[in-house]
N, C-alpha and C. Protein backbone atom coordinates (compact mmCIF):
# COMPACT_ATOMS: atom_id res chain seq x y z
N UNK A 1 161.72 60.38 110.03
CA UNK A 1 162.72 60.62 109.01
C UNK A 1 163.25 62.04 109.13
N UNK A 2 164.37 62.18 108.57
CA UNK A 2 164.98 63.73 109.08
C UNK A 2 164.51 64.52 107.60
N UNK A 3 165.17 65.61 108.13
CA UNK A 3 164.39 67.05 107.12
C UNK A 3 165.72 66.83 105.78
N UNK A 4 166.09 65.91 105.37
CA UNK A 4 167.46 65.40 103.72
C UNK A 4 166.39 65.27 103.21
N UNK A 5 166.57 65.18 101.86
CA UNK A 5 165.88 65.32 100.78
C UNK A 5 165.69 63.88 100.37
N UNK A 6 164.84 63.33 99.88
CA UNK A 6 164.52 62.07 99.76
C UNK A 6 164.98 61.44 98.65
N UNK A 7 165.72 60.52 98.52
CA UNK A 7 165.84 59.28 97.22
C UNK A 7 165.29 58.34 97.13
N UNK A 8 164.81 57.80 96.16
CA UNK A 8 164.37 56.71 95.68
C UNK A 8 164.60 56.02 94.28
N UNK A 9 164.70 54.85 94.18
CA UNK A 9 165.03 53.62 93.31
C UNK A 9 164.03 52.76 92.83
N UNK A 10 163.88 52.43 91.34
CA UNK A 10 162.55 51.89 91.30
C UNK A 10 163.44 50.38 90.61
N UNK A 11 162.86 49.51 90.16
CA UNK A 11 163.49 48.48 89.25
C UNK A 11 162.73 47.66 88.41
N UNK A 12 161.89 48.08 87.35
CA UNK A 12 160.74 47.88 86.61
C UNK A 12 161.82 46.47 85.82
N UNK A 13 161.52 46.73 84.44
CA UNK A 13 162.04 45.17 83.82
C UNK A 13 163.31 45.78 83.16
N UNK A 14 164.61 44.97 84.03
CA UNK A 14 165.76 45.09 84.15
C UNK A 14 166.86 44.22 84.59
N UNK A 15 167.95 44.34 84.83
CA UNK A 15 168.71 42.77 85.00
C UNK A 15 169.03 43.07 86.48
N UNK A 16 169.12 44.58 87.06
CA UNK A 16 170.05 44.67 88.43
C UNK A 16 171.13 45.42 88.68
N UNK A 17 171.39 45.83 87.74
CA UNK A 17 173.20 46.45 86.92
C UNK A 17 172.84 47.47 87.14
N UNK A 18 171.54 48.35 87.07
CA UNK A 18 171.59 49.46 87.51
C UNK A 18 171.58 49.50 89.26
N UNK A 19 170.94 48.75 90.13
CA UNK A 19 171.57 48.88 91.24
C UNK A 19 173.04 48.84 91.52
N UNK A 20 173.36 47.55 91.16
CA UNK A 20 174.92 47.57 91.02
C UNK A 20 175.96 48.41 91.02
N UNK A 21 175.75 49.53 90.06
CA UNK A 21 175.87 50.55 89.32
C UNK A 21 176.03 51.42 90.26
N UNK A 22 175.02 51.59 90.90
CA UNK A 22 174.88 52.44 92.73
C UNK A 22 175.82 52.04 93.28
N UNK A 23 176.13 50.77 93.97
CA UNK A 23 176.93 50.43 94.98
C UNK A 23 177.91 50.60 94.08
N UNK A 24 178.88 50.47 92.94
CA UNK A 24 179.75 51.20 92.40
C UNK A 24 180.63 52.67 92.78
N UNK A 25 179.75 53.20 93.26
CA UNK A 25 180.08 54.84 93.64
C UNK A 25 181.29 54.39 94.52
N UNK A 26 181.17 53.09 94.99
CA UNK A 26 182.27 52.64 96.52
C UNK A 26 181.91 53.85 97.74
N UNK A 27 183.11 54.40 98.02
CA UNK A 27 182.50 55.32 99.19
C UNK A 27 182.05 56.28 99.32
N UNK A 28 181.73 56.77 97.72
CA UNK A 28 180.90 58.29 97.74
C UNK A 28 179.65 57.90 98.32
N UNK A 29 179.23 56.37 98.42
CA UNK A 29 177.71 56.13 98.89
C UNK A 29 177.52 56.95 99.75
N UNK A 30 178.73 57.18 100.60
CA UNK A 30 178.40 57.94 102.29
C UNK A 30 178.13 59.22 101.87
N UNK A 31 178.83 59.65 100.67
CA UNK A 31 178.18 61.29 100.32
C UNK A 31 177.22 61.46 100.09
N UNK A 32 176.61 60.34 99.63
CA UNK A 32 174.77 60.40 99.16
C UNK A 32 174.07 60.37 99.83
N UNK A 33 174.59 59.21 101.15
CA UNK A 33 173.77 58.91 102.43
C UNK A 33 173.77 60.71 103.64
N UNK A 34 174.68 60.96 102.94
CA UNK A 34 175.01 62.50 103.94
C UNK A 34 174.20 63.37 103.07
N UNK A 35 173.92 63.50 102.00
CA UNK A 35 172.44 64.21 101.93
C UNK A 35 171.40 64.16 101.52
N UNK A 36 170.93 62.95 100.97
CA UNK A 36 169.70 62.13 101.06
C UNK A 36 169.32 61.23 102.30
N UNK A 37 168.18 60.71 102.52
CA UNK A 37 167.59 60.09 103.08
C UNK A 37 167.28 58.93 102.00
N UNK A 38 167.71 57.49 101.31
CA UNK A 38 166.85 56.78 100.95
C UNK A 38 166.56 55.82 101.42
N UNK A 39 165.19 56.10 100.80
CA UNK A 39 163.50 55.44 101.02
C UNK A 39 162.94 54.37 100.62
N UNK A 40 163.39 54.11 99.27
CA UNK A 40 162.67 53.42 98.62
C UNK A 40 163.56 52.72 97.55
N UNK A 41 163.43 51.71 97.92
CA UNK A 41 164.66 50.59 96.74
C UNK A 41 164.69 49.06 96.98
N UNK A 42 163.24 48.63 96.36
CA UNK A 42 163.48 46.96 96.90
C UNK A 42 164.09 46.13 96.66
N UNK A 43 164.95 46.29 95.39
CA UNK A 43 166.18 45.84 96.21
C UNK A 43 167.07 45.67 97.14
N UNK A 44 167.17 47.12 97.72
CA UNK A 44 168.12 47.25 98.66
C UNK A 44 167.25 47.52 100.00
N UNK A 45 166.22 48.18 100.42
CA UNK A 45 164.97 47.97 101.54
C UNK A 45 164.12 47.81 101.67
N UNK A 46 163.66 47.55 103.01
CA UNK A 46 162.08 46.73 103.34
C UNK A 46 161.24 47.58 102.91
N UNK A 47 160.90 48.88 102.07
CA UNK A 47 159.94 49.39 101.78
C UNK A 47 158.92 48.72 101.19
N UNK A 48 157.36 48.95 101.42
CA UNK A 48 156.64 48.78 100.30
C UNK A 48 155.62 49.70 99.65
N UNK A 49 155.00 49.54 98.72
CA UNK A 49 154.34 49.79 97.35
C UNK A 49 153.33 50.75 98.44
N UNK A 50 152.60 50.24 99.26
CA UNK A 50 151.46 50.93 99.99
C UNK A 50 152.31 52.49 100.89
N UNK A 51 153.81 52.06 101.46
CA UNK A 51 154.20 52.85 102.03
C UNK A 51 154.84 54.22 101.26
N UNK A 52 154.85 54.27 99.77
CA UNK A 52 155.33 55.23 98.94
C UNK A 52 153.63 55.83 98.60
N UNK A 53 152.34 54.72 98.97
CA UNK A 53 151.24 55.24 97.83
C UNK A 53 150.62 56.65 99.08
N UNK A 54 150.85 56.33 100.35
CA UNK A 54 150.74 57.14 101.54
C UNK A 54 151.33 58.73 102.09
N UNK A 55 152.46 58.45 101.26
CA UNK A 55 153.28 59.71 100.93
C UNK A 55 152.43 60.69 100.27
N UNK A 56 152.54 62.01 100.53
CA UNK A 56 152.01 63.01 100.13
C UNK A 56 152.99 63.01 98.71
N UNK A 57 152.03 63.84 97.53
CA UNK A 57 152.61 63.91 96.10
C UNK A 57 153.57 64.48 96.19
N UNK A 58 154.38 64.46 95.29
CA UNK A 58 156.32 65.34 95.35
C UNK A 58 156.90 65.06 96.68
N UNK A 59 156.93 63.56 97.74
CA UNK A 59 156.95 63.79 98.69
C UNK A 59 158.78 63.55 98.83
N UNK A 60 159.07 62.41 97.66
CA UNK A 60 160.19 62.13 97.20
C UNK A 60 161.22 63.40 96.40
N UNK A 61 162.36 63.56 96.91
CA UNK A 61 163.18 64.70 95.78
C UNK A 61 163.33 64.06 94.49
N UNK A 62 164.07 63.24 94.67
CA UNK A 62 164.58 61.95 93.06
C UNK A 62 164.47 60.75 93.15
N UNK A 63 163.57 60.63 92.08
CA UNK A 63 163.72 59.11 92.02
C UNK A 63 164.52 58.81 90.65
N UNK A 64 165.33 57.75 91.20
CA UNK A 64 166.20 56.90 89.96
C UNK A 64 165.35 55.45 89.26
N UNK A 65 164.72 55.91 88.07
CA UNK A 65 163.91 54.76 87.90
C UNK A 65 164.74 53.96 86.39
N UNK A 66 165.09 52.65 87.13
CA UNK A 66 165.76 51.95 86.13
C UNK A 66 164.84 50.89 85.42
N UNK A 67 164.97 50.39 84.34
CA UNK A 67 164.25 49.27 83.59
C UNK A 67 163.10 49.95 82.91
N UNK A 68 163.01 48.92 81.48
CA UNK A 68 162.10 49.21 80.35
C UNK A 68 160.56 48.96 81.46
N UNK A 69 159.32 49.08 80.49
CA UNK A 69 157.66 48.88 80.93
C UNK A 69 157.51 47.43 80.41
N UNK A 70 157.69 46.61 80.84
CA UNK A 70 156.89 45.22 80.40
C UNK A 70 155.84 45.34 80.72
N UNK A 71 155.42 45.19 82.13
CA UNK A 71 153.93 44.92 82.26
C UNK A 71 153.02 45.74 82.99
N UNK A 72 152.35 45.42 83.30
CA UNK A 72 151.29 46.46 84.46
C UNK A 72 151.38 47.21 85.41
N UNK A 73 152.33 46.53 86.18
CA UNK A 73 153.11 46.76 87.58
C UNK A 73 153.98 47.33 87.29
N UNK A 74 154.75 47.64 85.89
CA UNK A 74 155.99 48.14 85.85
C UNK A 74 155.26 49.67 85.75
N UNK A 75 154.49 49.49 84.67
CA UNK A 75 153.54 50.68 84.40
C UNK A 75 153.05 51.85 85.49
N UNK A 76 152.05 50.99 86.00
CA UNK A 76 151.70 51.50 87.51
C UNK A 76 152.85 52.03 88.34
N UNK A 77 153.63 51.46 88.63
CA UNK A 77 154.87 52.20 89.46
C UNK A 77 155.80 52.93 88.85
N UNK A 78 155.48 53.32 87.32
CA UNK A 78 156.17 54.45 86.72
C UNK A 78 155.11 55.52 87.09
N UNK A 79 153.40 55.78 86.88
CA UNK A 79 153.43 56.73 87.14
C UNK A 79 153.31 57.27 88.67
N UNK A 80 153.14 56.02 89.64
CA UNK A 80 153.06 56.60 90.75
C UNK A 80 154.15 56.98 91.37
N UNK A 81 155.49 56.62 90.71
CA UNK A 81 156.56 57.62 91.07
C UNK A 81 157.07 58.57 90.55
N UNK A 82 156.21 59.07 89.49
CA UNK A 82 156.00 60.15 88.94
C UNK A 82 155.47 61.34 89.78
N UNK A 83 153.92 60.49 89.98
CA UNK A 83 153.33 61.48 91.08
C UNK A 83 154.03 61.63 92.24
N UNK A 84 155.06 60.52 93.00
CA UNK A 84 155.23 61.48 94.50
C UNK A 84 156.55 61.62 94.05
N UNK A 85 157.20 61.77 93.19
CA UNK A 85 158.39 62.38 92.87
C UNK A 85 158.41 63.58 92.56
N UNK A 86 159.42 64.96 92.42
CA UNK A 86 159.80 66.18 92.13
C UNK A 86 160.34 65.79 91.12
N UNK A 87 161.50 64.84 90.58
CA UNK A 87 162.59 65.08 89.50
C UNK A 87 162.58 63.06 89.12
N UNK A 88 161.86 62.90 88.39
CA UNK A 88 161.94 61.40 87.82
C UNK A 88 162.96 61.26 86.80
N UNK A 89 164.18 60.06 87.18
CA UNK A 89 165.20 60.19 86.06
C UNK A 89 165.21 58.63 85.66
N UNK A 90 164.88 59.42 84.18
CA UNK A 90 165.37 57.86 83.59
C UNK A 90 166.53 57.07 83.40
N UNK A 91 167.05 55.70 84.67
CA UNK A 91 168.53 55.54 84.83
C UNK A 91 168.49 54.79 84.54
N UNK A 92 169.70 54.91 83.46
CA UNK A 92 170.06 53.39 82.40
C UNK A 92 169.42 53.19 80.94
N UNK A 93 170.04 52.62 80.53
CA UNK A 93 169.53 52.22 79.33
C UNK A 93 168.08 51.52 79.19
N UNK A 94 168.15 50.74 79.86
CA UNK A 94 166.66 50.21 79.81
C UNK A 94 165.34 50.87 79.83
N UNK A 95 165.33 52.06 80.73
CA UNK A 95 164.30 52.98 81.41
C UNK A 95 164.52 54.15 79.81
N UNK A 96 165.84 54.40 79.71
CA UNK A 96 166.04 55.16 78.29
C UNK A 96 165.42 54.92 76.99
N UNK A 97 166.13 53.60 76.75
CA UNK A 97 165.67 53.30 75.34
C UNK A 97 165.41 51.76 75.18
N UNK A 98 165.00 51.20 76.00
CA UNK A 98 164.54 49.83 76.11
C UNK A 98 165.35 48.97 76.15
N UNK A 99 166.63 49.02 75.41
CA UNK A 99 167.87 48.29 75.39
C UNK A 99 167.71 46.63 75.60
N UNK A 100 168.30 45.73 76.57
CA UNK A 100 167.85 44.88 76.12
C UNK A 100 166.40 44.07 76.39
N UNK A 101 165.25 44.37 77.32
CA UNK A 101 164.39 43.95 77.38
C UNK A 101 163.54 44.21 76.04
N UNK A 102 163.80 45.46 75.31
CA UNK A 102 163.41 45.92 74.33
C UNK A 102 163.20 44.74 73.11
N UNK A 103 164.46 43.91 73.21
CA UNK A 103 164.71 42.91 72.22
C UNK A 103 163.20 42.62 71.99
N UNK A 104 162.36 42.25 73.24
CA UNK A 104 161.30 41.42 73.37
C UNK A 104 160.43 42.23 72.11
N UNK A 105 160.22 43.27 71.17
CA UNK A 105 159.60 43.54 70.76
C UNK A 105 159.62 42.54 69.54
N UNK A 106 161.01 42.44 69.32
CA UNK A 106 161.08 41.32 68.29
C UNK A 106 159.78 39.87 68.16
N UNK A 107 159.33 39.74 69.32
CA UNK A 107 159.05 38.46 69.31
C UNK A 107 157.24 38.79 69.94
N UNK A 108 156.42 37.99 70.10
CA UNK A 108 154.80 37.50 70.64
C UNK A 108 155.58 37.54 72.00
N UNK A 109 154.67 38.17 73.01
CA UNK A 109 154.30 37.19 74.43
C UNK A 109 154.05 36.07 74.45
N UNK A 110 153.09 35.71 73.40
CA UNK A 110 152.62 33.91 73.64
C UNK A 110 154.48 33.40 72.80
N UNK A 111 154.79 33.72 71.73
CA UNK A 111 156.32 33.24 72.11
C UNK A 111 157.09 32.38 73.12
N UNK A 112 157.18 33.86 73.87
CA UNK A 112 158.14 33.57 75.22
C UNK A 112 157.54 32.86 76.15
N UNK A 113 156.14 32.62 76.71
CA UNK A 113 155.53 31.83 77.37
C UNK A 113 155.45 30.76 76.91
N UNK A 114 155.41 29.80 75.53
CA UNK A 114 155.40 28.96 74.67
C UNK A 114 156.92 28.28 75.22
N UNK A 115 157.74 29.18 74.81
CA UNK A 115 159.27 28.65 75.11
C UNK A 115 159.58 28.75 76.57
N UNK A 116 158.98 29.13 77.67
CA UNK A 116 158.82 28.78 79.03
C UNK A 116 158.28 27.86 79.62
N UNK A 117 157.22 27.80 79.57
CA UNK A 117 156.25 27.30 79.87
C UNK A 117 156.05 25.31 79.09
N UNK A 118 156.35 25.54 77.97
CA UNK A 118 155.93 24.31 77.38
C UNK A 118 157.38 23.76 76.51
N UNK A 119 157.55 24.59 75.78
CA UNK A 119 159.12 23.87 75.08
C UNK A 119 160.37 23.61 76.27
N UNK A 120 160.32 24.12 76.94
CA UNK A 120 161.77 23.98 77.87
C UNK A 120 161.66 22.79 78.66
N UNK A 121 163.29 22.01 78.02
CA UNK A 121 163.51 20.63 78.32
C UNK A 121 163.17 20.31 80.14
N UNK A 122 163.28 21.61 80.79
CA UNK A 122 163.71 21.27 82.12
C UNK A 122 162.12 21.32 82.95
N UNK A 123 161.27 21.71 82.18
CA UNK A 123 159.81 22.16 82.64
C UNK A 123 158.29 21.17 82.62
N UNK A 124 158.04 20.32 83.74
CA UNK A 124 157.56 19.69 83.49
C UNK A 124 156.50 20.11 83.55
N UNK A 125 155.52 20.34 82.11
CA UNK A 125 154.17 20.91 81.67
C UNK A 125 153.17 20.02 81.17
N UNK A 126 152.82 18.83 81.08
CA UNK A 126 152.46 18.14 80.10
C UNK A 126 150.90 18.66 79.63
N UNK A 127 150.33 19.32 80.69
CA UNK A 127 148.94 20.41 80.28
C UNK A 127 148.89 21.53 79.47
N UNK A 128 150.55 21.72 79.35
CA UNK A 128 150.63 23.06 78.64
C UNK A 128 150.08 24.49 79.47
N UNK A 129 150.04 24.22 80.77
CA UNK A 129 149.50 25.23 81.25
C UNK A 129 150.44 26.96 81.83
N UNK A 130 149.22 27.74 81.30
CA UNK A 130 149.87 29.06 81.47
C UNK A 130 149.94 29.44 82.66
N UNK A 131 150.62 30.46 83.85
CA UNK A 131 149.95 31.18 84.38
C UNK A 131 148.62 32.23 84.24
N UNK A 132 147.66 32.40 84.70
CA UNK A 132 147.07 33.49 84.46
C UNK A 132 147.19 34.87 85.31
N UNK A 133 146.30 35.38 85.12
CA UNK A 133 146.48 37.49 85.52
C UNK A 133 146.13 36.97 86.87
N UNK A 134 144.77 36.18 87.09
CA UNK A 134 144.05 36.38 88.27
C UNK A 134 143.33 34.76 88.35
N UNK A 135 143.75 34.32 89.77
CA UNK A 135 143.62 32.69 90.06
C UNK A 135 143.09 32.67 91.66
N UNK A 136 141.93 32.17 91.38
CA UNK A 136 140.88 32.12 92.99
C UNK A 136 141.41 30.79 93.84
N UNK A 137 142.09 31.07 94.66
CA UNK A 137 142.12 29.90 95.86
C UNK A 137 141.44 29.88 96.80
N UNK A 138 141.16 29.16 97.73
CA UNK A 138 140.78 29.21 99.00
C UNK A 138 141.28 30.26 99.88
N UNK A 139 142.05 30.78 99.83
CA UNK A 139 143.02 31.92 100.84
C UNK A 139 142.66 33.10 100.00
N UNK A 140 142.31 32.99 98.97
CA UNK A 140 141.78 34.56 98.62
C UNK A 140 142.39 34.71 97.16
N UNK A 141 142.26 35.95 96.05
CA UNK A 141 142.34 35.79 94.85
C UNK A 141 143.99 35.86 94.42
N UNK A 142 144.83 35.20 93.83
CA UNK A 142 145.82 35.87 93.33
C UNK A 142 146.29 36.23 92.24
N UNK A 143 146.92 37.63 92.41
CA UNK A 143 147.50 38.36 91.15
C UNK A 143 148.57 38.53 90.40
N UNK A 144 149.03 38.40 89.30
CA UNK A 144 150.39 38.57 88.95
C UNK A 144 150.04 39.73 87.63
N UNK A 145 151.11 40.58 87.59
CA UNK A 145 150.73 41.23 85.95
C UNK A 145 150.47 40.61 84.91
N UNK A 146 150.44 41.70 83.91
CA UNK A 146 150.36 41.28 82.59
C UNK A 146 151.27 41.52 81.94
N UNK A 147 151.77 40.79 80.98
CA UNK A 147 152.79 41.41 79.81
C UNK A 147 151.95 42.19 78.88
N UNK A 148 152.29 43.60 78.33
CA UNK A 148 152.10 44.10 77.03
C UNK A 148 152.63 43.01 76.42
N UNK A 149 151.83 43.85 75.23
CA UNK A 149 152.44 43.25 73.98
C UNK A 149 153.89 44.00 73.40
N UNK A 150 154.00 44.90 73.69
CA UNK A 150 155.54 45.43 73.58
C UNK A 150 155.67 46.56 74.40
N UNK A 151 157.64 46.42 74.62
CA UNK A 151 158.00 47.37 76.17
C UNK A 151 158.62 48.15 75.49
N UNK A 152 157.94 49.30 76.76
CA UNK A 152 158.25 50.53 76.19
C UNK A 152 159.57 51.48 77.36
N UNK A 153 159.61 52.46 77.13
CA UNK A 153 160.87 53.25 77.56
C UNK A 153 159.98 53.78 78.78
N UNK A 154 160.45 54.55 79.71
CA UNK A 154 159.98 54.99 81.18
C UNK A 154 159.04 56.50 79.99
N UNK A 155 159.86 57.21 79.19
CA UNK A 155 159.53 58.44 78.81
C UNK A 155 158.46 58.02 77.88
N UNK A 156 157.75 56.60 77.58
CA UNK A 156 156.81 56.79 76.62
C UNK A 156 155.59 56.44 77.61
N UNK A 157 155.96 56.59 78.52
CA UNK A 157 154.38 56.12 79.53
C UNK A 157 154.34 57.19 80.51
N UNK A 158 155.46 57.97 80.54
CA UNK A 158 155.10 58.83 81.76
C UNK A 158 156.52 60.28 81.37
N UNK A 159 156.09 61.44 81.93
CA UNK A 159 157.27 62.85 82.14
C UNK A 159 158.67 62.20 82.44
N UNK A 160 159.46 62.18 82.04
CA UNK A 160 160.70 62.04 82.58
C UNK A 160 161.46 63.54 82.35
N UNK A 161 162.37 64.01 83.44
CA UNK A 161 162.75 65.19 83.70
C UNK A 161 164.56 64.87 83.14
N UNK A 162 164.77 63.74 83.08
CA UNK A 162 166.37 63.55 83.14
C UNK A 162 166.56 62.43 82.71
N UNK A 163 167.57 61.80 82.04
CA UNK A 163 168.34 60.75 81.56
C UNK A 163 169.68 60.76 81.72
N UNK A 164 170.02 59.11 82.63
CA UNK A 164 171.32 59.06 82.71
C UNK A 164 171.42 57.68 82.07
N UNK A 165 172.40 57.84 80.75
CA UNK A 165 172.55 56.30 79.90
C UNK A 165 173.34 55.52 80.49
N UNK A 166 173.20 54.72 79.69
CA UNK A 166 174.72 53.25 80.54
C UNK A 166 173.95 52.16 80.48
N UNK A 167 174.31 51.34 80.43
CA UNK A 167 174.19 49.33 80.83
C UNK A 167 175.09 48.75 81.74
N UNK A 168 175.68 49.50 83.33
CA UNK A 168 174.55 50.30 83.47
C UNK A 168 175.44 51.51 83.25
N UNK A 169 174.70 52.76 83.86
CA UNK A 169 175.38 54.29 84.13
C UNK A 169 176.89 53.71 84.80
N UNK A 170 177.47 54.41 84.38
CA UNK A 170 178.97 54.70 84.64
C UNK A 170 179.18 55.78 85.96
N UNK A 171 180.34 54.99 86.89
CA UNK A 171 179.55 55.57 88.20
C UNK A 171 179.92 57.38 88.33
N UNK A 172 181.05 57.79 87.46
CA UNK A 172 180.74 58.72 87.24
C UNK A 172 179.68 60.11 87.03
N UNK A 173 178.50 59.46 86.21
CA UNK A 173 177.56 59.75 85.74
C UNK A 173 176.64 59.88 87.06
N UNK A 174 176.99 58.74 88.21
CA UNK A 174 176.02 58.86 88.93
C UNK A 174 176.27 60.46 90.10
């Protein structure tokens, strides 16, 4: 990788609009690409989770972390891009102030799994069965997060240095 300063993109629980939002810039992208290097955005590259945890701390200049904390994983990869980040910004509304994943506070987890899982006309459940956290197969254990019980903002789980608002940011802003 060359000696540009590093970017990165996170996308915890969110719709996408903040990537979007990025490719918005239209052709300033190339101004960004002319002095960043980015790294990390699975949406947009093959990076993974192990290849950011390998990075030396502050190894990243900025990371743009969009979407509220639903669950574990969202959690976990707020603060570990905390740690190898210099300047963590909270981008978008979601990562800001929960906006609309936030709604979910309104309501139970067992709720929304209730109305997934078992009420929905299109879902054939007749066991009523949930996913769980952790399910043993033959090929080895598998994991999925957890939902809290309510989502929180990027700044109530971890330092945030910066906020850029929007649903999403206005490419201005970016």
């Amino acid at each position: 990788m060359s000696d540009k300063p590093k970017l990165a993109m996170y996308w915890a629980s969110s719709c996408g609009g903040c990537e979007i939002a990025l490719l918005n810039i239209h052709e300033m992208i190339l101004d960004v690409d002319a002095v960043f290097d980015f790294m990390f955005c699975p949406c947009l590259l093959d990076t993974k989770k192990s290849d950011i945890e390998a990075l030396e701390d502050k190894a990243i200049t900025l990371t743009l972390f969009n979407g509220a904390i639903r669950t574990t994983e969202n959690e976990e990869m707020a603060h570990l891009m905390r740690r190898k980040s210099e300047v963590l910004v909270a981008f978008g509304s979601c990562a800001h102030e929960g906006c609309i994943p936030g709604l979910a506070n309104l309501h139970k987890p067992e709720d929304f799994l209730k109305s997934i899982y078992v009420d929905n006309p299109s879902v054939d459940n007749p066991e009523s069965t949930y996913p769980l956290p952790e399910y043993d197969m033959p090929e080895g254990t598998l994991t999925i997060p957890e939902f809290y019980e309510r989502v929180s903002t990027l700044g109530q789980v971890t330092d945030v240095d910066y906020y850029i608002p929007g649903c999403p940011p206005e490419p201005h802003r970016i």
